[in-house]
Protein backbone atom coordinates (compact mmCIF):
# COMPACT_ATOMS: atom_id res chain seq x y z
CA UNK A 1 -68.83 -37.74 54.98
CA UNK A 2 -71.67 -39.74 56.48
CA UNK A 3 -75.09 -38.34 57.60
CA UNK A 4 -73.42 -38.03 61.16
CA UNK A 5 -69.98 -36.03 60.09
CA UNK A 6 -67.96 -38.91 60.55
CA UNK A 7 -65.25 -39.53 57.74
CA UNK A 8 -66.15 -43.10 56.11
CA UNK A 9 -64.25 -46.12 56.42
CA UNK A 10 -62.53 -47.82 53.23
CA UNK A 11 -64.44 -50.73 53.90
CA UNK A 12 -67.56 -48.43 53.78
CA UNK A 13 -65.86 -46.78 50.54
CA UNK A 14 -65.64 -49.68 48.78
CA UNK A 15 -69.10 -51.06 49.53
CA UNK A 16 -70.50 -48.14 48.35
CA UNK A 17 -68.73 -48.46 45.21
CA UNK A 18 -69.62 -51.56 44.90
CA UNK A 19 -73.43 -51.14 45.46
CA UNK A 20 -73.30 -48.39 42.73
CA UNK A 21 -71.33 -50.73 40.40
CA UNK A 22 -74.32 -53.38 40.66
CA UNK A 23 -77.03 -51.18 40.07
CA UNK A 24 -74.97 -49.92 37.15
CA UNK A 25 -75.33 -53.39 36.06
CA UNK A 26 -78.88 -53.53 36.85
CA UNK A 27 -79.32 -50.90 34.63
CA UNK A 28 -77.68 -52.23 31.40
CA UNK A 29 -79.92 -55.48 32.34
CA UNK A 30 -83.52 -53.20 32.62
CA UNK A 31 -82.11 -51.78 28.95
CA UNK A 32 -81.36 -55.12 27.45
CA UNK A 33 -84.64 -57.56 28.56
CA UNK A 34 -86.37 -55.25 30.90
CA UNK A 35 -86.97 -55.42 34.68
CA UNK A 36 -88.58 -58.39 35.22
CA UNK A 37 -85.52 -60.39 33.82
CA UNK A 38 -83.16 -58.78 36.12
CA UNK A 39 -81.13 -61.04 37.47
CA UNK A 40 -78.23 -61.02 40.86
CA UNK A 41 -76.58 -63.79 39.46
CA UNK A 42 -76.02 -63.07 36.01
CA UNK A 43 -74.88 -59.75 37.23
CA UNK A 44 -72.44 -61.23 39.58
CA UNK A 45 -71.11 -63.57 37.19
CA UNK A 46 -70.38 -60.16 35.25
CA UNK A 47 -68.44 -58.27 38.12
CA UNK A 48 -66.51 -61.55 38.69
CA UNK A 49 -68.14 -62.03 41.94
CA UNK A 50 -69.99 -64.89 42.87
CA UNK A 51 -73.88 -65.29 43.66
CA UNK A 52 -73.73 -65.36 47.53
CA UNK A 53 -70.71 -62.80 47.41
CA UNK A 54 -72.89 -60.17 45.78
CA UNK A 55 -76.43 -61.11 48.41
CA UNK A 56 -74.17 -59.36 51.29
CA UNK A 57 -74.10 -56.11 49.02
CA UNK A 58 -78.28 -56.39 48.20
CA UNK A 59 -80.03 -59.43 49.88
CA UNK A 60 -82.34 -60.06 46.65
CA UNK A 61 -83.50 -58.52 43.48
CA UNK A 62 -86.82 -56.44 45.54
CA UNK A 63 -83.98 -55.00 47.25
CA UNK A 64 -82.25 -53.92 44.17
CA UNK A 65 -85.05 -52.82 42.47
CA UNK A 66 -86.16 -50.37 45.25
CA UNK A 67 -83.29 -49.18 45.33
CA UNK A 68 -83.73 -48.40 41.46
CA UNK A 69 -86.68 -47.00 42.17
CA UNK A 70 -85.49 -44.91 44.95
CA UNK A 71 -82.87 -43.16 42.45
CA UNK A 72 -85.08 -42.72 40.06
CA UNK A 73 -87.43 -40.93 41.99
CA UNK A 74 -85.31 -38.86 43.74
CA UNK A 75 -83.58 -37.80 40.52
CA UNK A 76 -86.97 -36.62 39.40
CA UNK A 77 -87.93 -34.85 42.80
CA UNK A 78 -84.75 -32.94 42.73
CA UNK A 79 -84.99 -31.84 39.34
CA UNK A 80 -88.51 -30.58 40.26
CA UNK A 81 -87.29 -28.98 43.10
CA UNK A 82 -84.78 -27.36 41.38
CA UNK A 83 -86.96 -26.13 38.07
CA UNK A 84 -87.48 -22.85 39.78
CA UNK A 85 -83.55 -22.25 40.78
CA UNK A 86 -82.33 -18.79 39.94
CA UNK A 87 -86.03 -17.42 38.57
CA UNK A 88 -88.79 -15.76 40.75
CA UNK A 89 -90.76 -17.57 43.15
CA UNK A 90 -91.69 -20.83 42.78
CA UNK A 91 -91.76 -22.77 39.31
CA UNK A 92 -95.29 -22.76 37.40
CA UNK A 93 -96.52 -25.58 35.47
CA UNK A 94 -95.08 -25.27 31.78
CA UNK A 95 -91.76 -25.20 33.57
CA UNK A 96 -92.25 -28.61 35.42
CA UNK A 97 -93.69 -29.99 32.28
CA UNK A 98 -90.13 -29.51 30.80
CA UNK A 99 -88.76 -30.83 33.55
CA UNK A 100 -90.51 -33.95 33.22
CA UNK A 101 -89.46 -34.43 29.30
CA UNK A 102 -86.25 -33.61 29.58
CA UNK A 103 -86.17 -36.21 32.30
CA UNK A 104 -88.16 -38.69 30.60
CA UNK A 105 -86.35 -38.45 27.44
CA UNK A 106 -82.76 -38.42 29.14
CA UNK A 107 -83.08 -42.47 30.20
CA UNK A 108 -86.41 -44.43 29.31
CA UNK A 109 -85.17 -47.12 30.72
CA UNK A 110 -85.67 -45.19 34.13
CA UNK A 111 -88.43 -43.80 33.21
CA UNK A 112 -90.47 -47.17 32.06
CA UNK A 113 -89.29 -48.86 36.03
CA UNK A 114 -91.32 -46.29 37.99
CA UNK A 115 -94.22 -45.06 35.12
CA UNK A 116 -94.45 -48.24 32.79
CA UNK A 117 -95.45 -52.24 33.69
CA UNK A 118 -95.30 -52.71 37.41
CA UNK A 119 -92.63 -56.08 37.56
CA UNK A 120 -93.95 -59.21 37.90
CA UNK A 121 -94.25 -59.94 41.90
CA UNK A 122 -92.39 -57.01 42.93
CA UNK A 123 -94.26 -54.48 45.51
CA UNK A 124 -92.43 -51.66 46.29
CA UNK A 125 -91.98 -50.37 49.89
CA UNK A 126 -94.20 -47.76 51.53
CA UNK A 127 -91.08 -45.35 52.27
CA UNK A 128 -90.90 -44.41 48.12
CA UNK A 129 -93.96 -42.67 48.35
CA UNK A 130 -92.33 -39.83 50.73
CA UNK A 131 -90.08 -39.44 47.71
CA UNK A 132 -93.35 -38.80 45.08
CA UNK A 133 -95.31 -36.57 47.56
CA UNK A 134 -92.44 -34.11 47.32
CA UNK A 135 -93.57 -34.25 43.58
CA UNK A 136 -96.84 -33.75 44.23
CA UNK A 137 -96.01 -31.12 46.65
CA UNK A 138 -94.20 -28.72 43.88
CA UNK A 139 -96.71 -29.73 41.27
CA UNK A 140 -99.80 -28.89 43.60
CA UNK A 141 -98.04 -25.22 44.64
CA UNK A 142 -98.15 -24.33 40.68
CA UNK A 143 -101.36 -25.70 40.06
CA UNK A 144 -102.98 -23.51 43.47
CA UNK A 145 -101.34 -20.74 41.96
CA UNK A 146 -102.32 -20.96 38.37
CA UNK A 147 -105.83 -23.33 38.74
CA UNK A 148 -108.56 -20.95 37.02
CA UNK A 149 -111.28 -19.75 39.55
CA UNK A 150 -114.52 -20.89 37.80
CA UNK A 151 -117.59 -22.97 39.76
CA UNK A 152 -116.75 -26.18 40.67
CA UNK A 153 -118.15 -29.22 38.57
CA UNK A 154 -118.98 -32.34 39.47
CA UNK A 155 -115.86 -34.15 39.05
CA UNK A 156 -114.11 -31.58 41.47
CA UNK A 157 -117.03 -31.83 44.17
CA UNK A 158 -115.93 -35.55 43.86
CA UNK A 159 -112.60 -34.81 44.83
CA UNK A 160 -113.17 -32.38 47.59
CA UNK A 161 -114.20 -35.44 49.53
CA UNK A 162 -111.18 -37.69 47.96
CA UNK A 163 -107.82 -35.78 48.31
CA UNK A 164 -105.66 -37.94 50.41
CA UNK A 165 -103.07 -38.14 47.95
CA UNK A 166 -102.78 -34.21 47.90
CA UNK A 167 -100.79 -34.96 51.03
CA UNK A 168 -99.46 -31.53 52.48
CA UNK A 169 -101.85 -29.73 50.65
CA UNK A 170 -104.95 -30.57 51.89
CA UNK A 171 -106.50 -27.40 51.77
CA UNK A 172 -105.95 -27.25 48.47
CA UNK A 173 -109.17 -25.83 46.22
CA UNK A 174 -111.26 -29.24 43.99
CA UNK A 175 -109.74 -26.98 40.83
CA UNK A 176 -106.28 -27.49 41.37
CA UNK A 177 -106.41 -31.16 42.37
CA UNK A 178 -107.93 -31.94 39.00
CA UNK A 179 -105.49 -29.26 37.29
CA UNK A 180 -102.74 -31.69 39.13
CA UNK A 181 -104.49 -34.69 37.87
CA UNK A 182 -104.96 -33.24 34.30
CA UNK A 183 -100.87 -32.71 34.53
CA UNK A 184 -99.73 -35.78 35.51
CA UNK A 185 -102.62 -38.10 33.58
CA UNK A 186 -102.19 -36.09 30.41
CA UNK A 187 -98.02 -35.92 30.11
CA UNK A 188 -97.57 -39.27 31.28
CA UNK A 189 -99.79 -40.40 28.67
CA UNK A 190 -97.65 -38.61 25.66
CA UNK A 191 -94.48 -39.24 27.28
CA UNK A 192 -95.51 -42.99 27.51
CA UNK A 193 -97.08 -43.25 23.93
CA UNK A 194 -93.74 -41.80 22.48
CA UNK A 195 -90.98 -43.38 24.27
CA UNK A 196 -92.64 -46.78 23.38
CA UNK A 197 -92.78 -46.12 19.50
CA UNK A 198 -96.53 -45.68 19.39
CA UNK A 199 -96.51 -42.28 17.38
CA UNK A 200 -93.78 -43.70 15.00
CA UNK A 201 -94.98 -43.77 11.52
CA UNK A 202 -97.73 -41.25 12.07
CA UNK A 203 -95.96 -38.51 10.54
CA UNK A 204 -96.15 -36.06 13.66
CA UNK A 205 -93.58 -34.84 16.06
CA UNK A 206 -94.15 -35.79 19.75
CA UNK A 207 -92.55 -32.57 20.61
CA UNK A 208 -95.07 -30.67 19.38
CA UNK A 209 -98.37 -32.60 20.61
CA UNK A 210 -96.75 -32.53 24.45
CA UNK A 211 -96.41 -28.75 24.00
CA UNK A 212 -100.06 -28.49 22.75
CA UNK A 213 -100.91 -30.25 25.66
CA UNK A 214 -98.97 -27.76 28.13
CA UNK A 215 -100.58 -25.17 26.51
CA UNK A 216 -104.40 -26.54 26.87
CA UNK A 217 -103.54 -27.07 30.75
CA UNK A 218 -101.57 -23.34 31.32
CA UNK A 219 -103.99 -21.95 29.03
């Protein structure tokens, strides 16, 4: 069914399919030489299509790749909306840190489009930031709930006066914009180190140092 209840047409069926059978494509290109080679052609000359066949389905590779992005995202939003499904109340941080592993871990390739190397002359459109502030929004209600009540320092009197991208929280108290912060600037940096190889050969487990690292923020 469409967004307005209607039953879709075949024609509608089959471009659909065909759209997902592209970025499929896409996707085996990002694994094998990475996003900035991605190429419409090459994968139309895969699907058996030709070049200007496959620009009615996306119109050029930004398209494409925001719509990458787009998927991406939301696959991560949901799965951080849905961390706290079937406990009590609203998920706390440890629990999203899992989340964003297991996520992480499950296709690199993904992960590396939206966290790694912004592609070469690519800007992505202002609409995929609605999809991170619902991040940010679950992330900032555990961090309000579990941010430690001490004085301020100086580093959270900076941000009392810089929390724009807090978004719907923007009453939000200095120590749980910097817990947020600490969350995403810490894990993204192990998550990134270890899905590129950089702890391989230093005889530790990744594993281990993230969970230190959930511990140090929930501690």
């Amino acid at each position: 069914m469409g967004t307005t209840g209607r039953t879709e047409t075949p024609r509608e069926r089959y471009r659909q399919q065909v759209r997902e059978e592209v970025k499929e494509k896409a996707w085996q290109q990002i694994a094998g030489s990475g996003a900035s080679a991605l190429s419409l052609n090459a994968i139309a000359k895969q699907m058996g299509m030709s070049g200007p066949a496959l620009y009615r389905y996306f119109a050029n590779r930004d398209e494409l790749i925001t719509e990458l992005i787009r998927d991406a995202y939301r696959s991560l939003a949901d799965a951080f909306a849905g961390a706290g499904a079937g406990g009590a109340g609203r998920p706390g941080i440890a629990a999203l840190a899992q989340v964003l592993r297991r996520w992480a871990l499950e296709d690199p390739h993904r992960y590396f489009l939206v966290y790694g190397t912004p592609v070469p002359g690519y800007h992505a459109p202002q609409d995929t930031t609605a999809i991170t502030a619902e991040m940010m929004s679950v992330l900032l209600d555990a961090c309000t709930a579990e941010a430690p009540g001490e004085g301020a320092g100086s580093f959270e009197e900076h941000l009392s006066g810089h929390r724009e991208w807090a978004g719907s929280h923007p009453d939000a108290p200095p120590a749980a914009l910097r817990l947020a912060l600490a969350f995403w600037s810490r894990l993204h940096g192990v998550l990134s180190l270890e899905l590129a190889g950089h702890f391989t050969g230093m005889g530790l487990d990744p594993a281990r140092l993230y969970a230190a690292e959930v511990d140090t923020l929930t501690r």
